[in-house]
N, C-alpha and C. Protein backbone atom coordinates (compact mmCIF):
# COMPACT_ATOMS: atom_id res chain seq x y z
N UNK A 1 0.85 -1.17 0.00
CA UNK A 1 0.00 0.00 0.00
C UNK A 1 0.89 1.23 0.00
N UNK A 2 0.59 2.20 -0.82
CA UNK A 2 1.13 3.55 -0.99
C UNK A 2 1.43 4.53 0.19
N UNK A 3 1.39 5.45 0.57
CA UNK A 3 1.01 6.65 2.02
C UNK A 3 0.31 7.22 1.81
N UNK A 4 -0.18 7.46 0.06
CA UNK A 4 -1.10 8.57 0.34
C UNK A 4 -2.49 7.86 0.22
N UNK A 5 -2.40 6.20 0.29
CA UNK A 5 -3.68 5.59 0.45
C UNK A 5 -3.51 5.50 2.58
N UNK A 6 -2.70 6.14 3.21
CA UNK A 6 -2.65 6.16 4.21
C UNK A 6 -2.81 7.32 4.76
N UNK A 7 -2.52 8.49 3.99
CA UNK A 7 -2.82 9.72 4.55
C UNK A 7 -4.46 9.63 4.44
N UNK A 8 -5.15 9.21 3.05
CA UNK A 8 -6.30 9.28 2.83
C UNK A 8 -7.04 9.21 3.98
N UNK A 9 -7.11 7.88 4.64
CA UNK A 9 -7.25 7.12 5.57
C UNK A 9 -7.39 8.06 6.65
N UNK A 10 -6.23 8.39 7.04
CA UNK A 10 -6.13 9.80 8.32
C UNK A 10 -6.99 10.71 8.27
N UNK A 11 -6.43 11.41 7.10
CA UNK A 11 -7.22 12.44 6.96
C UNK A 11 -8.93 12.22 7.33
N UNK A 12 -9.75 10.86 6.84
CA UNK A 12 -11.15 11.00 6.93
C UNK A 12 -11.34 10.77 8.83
N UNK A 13 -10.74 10.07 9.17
CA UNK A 13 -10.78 9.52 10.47
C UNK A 13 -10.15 10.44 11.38
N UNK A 14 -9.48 10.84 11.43
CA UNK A 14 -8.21 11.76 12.27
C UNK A 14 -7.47 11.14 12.95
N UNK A 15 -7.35 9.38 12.62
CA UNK A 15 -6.67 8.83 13.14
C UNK A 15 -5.16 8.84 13.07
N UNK A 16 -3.97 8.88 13.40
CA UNK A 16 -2.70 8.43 12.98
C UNK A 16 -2.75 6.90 12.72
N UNK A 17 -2.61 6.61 11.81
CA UNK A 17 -2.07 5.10 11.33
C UNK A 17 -1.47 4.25 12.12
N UNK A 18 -0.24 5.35 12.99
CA UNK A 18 0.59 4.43 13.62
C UNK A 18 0.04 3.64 14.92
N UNK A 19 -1.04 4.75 15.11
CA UNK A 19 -1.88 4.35 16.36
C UNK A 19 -2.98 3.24 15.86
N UNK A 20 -3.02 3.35 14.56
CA UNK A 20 -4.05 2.03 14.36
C UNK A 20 -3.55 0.58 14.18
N UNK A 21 -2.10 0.68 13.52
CA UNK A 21 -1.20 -0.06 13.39
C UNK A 21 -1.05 -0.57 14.94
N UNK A 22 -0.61 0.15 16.23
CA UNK A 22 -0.40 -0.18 17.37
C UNK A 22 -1.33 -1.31 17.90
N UNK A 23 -2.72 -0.45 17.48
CA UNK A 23 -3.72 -1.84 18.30
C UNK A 23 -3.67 -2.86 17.59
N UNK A 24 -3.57 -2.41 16.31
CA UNK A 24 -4.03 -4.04 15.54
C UNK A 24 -2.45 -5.09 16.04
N UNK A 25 -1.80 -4.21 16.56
CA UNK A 25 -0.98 -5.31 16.94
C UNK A 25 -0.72 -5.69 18.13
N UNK A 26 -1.31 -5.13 19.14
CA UNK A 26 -1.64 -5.09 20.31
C UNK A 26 -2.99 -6.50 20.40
N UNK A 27 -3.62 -6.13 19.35
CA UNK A 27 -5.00 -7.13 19.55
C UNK A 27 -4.40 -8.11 18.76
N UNK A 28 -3.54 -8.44 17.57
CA UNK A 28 -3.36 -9.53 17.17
C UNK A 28 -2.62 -10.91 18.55
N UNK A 29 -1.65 -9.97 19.72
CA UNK A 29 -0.64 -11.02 20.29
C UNK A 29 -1.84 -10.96 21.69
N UNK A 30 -2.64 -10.57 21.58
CA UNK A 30 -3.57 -10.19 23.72
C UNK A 30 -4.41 -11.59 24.10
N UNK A 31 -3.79 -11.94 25.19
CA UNK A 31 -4.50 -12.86 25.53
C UNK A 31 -6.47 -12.47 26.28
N UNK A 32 -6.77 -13.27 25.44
CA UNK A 32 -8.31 -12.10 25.59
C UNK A 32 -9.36 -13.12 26.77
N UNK A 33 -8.04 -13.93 27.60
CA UNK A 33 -8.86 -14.32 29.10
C UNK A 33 -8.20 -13.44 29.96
N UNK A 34 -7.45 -12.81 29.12
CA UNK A 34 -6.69 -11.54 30.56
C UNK A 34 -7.47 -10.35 30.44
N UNK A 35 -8.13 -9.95 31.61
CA UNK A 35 -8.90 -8.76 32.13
C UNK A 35 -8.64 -7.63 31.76
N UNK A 36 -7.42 -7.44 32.03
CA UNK A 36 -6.31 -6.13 32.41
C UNK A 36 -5.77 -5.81 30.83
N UNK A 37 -6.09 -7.12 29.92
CA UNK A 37 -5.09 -6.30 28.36
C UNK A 37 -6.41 -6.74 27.82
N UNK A 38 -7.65 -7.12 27.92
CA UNK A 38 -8.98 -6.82 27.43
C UNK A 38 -9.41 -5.32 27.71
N UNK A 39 -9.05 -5.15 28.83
CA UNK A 39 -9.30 -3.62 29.28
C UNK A 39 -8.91 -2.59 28.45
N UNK A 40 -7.56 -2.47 28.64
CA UNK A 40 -6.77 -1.85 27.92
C UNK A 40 -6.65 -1.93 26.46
N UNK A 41 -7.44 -2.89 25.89
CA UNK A 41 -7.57 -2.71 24.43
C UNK A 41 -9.09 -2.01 24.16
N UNK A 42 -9.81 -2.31 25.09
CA UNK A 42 -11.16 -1.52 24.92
C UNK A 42 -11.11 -0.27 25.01
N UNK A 43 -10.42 0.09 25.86
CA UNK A 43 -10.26 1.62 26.38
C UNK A 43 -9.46 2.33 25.02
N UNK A 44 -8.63 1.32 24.61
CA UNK A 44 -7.83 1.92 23.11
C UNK A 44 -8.95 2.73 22.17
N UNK A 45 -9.55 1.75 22.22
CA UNK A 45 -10.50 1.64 21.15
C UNK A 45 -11.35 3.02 21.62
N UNK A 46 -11.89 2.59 22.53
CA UNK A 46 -12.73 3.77 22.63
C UNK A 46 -12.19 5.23 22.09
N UNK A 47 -10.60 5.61 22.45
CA UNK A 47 -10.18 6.71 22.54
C UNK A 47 -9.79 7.27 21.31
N UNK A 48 -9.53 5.81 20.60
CA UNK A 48 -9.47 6.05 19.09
C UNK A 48 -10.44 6.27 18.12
N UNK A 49 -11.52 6.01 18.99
CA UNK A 49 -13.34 6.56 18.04
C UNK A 49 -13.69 7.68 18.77
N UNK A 50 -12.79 8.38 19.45
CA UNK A 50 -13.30 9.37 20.47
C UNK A 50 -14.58 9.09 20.59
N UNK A 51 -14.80 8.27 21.61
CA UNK A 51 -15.86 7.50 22.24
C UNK A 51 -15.77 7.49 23.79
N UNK A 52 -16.62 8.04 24.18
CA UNK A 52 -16.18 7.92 26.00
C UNK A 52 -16.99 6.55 26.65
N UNK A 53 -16.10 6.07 27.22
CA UNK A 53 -16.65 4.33 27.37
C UNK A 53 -17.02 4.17 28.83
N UNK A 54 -18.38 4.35 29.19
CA UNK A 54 -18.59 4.41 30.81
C UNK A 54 -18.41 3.25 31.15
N UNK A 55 -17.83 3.33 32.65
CA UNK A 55 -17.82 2.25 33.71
C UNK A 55 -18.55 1.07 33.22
N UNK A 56 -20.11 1.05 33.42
CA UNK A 56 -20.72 0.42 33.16
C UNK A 56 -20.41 -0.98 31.41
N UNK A 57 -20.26 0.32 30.72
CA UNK A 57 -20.08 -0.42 29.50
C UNK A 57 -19.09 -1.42 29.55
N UNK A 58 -17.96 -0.76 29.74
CA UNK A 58 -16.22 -1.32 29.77
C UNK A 58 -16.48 -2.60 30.40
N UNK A 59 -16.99 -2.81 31.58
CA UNK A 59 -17.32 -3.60 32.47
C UNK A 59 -18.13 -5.19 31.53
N UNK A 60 -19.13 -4.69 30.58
CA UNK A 60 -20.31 -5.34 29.91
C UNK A 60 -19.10 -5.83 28.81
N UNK A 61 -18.37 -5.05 28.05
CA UNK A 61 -17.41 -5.62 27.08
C UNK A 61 -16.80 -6.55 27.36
N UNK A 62 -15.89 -5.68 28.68
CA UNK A 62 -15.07 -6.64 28.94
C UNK A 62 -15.04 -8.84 29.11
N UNK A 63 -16.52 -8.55 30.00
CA UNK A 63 -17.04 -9.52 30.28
C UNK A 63 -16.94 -10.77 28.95
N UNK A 64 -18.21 -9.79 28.03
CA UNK A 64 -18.26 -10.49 27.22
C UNK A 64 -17.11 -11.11 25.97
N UNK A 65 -16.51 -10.19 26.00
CA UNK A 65 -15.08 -10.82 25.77
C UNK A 65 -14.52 -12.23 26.52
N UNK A 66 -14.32 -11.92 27.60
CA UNK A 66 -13.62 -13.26 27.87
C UNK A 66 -14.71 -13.90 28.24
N UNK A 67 -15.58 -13.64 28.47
CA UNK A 67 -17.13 -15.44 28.24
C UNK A 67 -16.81 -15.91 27.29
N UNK A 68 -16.49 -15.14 26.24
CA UNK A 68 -17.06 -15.67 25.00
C UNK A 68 -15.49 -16.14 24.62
N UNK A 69 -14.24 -15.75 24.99
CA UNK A 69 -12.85 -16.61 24.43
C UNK A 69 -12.46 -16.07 23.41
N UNK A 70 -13.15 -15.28 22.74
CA UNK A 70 -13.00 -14.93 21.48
C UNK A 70 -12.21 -13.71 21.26
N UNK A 71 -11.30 -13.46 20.24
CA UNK A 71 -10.61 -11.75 19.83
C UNK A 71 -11.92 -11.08 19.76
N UNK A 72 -11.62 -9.32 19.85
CA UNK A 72 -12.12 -8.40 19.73
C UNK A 72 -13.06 -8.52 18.41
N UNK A 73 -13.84 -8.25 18.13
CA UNK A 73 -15.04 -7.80 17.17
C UNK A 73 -15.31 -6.33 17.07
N UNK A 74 -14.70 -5.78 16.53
CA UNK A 74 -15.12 -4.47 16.24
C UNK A 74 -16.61 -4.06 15.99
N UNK A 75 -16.90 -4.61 14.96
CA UNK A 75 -18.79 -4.65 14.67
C UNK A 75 -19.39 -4.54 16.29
N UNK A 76 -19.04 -5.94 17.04
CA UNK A 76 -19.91 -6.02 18.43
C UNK A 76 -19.31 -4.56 19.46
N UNK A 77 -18.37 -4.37 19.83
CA UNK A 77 -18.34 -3.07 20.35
C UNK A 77 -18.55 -1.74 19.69
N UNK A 78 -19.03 -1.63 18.65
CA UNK A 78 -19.56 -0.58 17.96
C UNK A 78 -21.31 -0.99 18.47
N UNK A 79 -21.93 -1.92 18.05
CA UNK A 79 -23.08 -2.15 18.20
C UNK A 79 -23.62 -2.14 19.94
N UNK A 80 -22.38 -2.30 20.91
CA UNK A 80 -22.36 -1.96 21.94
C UNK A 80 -22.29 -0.63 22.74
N UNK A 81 -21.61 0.31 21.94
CA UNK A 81 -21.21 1.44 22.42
C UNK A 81 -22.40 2.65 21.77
N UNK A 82 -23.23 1.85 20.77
CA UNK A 82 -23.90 2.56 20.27
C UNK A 82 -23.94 3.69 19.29
């Protein structure tokens, strides 16, 4: 991929890349029965959708994350966070 199919990218989102690059590699190695780096990848997330993620919610994610064993789902914490 080019940069300026990466600036593109930025520019619509206001994301930095490098920070998207970070989680996706953060979420590719996270053990997602651990609490504490389920946490901390939710909270990523949130801050990177400038999304403010109440107590309550974080709590409901988190959960369902490790019930369920499964990596992160973007779709389901979007459909969660509303």
């Amino acid at each position: 991929m080019n940069d300026s199919f990466f600036k593109k990218i930025e520019s619509k989102t206001g994301v930095p890349m490098e920070e998207v690059f970070a989680l996706a590699n953060a979420i590719q190695y996270a053990d997602f029965s651990d609490e504490r780096q389920v946490r901390k990848i939710v909270r990523k997330v949130g801050r990177l959708a400038n999304k403010e993620v109440p107590q309550h919610m974080e709590d409901e994610l988190v959960k369902s994350i490790i019930n369920n064993g499964r990596s992160v789902n973007f779709n389901d914490i979007q459909r969660m966070m509303g």
